[in-house]
Protein backbone atom coordinates (compact mmCIF):
# COMPACT_ATOMS: atom_id res chain seq x y z
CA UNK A 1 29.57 18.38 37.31
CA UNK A 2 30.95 16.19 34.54
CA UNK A 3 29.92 15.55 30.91
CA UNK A 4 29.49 11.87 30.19
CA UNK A 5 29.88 10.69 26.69
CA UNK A 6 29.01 7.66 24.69
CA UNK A 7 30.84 6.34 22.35
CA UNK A 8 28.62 4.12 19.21
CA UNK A 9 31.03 2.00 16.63
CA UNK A 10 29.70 3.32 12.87
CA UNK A 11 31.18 -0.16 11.80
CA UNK A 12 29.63 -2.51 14.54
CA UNK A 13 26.80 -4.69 14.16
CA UNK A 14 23.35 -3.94 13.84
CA UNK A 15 21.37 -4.26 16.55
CA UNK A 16 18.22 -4.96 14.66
CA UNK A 17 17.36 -8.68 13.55
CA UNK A 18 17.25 -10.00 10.65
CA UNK A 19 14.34 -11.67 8.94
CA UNK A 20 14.37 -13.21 5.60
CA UNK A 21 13.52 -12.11 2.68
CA UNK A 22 9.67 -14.54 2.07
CA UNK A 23 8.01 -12.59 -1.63
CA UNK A 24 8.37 -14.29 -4.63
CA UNK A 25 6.70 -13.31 -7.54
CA UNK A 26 4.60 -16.59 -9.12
CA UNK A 27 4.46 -17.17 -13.09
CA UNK A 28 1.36 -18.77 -13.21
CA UNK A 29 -1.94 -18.66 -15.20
CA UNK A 30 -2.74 -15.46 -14.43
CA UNK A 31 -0.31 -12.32 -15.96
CA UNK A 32 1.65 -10.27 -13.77
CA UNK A 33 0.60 -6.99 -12.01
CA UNK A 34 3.89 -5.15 -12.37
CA UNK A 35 4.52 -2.17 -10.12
CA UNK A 36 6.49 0.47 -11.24
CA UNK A 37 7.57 3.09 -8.17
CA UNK A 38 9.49 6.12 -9.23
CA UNK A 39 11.39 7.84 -6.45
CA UNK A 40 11.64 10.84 -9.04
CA UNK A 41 14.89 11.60 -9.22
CA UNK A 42 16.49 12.19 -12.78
CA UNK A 43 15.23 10.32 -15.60
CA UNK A 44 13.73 7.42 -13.15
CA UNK A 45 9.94 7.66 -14.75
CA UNK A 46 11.83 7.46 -18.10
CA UNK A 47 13.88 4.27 -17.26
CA UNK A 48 11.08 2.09 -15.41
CA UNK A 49 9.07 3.00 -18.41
CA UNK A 50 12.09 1.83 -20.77
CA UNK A 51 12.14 -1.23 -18.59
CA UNK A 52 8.52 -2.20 -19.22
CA UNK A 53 9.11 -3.07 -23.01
CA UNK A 54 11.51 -5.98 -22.38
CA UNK A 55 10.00 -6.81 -19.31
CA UNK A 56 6.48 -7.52 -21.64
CA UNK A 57 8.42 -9.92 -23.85
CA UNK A 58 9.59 -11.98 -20.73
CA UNK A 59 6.57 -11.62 -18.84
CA UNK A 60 3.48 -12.23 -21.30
CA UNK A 61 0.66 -10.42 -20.46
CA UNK A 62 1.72 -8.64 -17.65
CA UNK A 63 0.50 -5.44 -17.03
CA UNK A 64 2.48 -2.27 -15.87
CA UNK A 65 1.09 0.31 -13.11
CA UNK A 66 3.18 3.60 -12.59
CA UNK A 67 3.78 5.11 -8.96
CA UNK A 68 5.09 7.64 -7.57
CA UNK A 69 6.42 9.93 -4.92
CA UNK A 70 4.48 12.96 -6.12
CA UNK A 71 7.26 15.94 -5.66
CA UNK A 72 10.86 15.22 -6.06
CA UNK A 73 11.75 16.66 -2.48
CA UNK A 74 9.88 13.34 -1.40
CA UNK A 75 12.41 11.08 -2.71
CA UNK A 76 14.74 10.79 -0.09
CA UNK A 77 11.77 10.40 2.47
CA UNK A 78 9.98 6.88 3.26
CA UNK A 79 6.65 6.49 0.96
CA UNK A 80 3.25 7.03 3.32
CA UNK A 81 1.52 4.11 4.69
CA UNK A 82 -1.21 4.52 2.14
CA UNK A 83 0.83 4.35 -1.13
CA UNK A 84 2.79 1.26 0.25
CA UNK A 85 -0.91 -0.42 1.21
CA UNK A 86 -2.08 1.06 -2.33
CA UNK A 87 1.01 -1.12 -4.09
CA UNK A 88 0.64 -4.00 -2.17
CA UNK A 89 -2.91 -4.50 -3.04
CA UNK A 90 -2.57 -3.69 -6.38
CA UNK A 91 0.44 -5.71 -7.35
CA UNK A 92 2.22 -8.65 -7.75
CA UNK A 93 5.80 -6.95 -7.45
CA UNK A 94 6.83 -3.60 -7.89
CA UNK A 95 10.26 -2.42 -8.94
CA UNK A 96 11.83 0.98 -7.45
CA UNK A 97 14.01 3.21 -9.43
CA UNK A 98 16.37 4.01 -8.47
CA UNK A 99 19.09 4.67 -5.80
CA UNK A 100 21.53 7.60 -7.61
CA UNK A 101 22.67 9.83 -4.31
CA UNK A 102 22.83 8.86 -0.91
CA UNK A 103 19.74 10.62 0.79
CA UNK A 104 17.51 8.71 -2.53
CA UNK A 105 19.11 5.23 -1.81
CA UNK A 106 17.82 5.26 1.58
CA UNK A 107 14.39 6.29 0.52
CA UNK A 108 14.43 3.37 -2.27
CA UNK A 109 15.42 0.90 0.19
CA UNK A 110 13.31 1.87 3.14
CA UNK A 111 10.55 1.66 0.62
CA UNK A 112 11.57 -1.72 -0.54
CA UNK A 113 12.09 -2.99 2.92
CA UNK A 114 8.54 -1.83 3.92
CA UNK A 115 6.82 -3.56 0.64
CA UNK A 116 8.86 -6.79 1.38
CA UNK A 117 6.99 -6.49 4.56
CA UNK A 118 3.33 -6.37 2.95
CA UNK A 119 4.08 -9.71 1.41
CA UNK A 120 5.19 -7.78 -2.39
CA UNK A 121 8.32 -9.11 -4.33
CA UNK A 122 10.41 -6.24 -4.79
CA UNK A 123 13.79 -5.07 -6.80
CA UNK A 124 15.47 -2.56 -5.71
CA UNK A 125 17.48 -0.24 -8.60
CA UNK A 126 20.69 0.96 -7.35
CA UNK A 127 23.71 2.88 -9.11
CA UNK A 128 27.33 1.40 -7.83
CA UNK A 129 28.26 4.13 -6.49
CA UNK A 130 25.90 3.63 -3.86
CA UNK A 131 26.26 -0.30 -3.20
CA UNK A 132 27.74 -0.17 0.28
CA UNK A 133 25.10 2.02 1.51
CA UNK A 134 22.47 0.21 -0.03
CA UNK A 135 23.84 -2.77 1.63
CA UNK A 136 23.91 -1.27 5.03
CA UNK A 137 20.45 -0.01 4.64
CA UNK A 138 19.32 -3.17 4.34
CA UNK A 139 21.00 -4.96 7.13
CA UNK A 140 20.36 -2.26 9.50
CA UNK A 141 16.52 -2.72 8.36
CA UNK A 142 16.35 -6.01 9.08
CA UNK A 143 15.97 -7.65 5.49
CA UNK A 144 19.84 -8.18 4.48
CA UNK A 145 18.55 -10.06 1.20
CA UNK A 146 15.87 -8.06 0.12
CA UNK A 147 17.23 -8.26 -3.93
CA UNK A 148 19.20 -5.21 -5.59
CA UNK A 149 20.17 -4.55 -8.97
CA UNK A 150 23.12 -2.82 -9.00
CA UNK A 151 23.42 -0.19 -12.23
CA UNK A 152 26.66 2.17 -13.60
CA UNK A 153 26.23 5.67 -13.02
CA UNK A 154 25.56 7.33 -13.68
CA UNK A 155 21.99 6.51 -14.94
CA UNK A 156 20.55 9.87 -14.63
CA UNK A 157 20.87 12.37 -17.24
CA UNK A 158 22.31 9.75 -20.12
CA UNK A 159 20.78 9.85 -23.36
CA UNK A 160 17.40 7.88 -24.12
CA UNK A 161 19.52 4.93 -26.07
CA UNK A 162 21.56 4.43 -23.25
CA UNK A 163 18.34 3.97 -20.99
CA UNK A 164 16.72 1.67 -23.91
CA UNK A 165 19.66 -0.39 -23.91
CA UNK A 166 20.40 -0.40 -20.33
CA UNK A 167 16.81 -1.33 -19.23
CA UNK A 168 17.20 -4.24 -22.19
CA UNK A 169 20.20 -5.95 -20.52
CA UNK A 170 19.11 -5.63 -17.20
CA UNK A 171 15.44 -6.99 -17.66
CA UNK A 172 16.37 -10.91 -17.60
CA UNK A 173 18.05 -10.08 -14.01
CA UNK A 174 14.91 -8.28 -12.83
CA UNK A 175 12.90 -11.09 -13.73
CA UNK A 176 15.10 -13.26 -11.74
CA UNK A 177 15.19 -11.45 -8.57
CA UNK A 178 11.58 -10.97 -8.54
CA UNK A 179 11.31 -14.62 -9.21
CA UNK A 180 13.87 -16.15 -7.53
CA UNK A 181 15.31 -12.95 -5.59
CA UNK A 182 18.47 -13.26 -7.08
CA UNK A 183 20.31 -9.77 -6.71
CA UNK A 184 22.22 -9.15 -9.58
CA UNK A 185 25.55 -6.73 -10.98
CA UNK A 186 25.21 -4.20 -13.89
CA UNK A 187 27.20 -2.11 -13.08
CA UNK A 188 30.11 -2.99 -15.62
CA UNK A 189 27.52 -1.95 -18.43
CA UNK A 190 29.02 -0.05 -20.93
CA UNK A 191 29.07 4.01 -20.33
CA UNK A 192 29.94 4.54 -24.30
CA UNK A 193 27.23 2.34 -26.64
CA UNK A 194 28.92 0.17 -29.19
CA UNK A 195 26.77 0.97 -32.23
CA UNK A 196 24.91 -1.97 -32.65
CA UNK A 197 23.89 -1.54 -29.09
CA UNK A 198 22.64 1.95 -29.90
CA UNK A 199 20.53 1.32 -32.66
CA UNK A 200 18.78 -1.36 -30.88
């Protein structure tokens, strides 16, 4: 009796729809409710929590709610229905940090893709080296333009300046892509601080 096989393209097409990507986050009267979702690898807590000062000066008033995935083997797997529903009604947008291996960037987008879904504005943190697959990700979960910023890598493990003055540049861009879901590139940030950008 004979073995059938069946052959799948790795570079065709997904076969799942795509919707578009609806949140926006609106400025209005009332200040911001700024999630801020940890998948726990390396230094992530510490750079979402760098990202909050800037953010305050572009966002007045807004306030700043940490998350996360509880143990650091949960990165890489999809947040439980009851912390996405927990975000969602507790905030305006959240921001995930951050995609820095390949089993982690499909846990950050999943969970992205999943809070797009509950109606929350979301920006997705992502090192270069993992752009394609973040990409992918996305497009294979059905929300090509759910908005990314892309980061150098590494991030993890850098000194503290580098994540003050990384999470300094990129905040204007995070505003924007929870605003306007703009996705944006930082990746050509500096790896070696000019001075002036260190003692910032």
């Amino acid at each position: 009796m004979g073995t059938n096989f069946e052959y799948h393209d790795p570079y065709a097409e997904p076969g799942a729809p795509v919707d578009p990507y609806l949140p926006r986050l609106k400025r209005g009267s009332s200040p911001s409710r700024i999630g801020l979702f940890a998948n726990l690898f390396t230094d992530s807590v510490a750079f979402l929590d760098d990202l909050s000062a800037p953010l305050a000066q572009l966002l007045p008033g807004a306030t700043f709610q940490p998350y996360d995935k509880q143990f650091v083997r949960n990165m890489s797997v999809p947040a439980s229905a009851e912390l996405v529903q927990r975000i969602a009604s507790e905030c305006d947008a959240a921001l995930l940090a951050y995609g820095h291996c390949g089993s982690c960037t499909a846990g950050v987008v999943q969970d992205g893709i999943r809070l797009a879904r509950a109606g929350v504005p979301v920006v997705l943190m992502v090192t270069r080296r993992f752009r394609e697959e973040a990409f992918f990700l996305a497009r294979a979960l059905g929300i090509p333009d759910v908005p990314f910023i892309f980061l150098p890598h590494p991030v993890a493990g850098r000194e503290a300046e580098f994540h003050r003055a990384l999470a300094k540049a990129v905040a204007p861009a995070v505003v924007s892509a929870m605003v306007n879901a703009a996705s944006a590139d930082a990746s050509d940030f500096p790896q070696a601080l000019p001075r002036s950008m260190a003692a910032a």
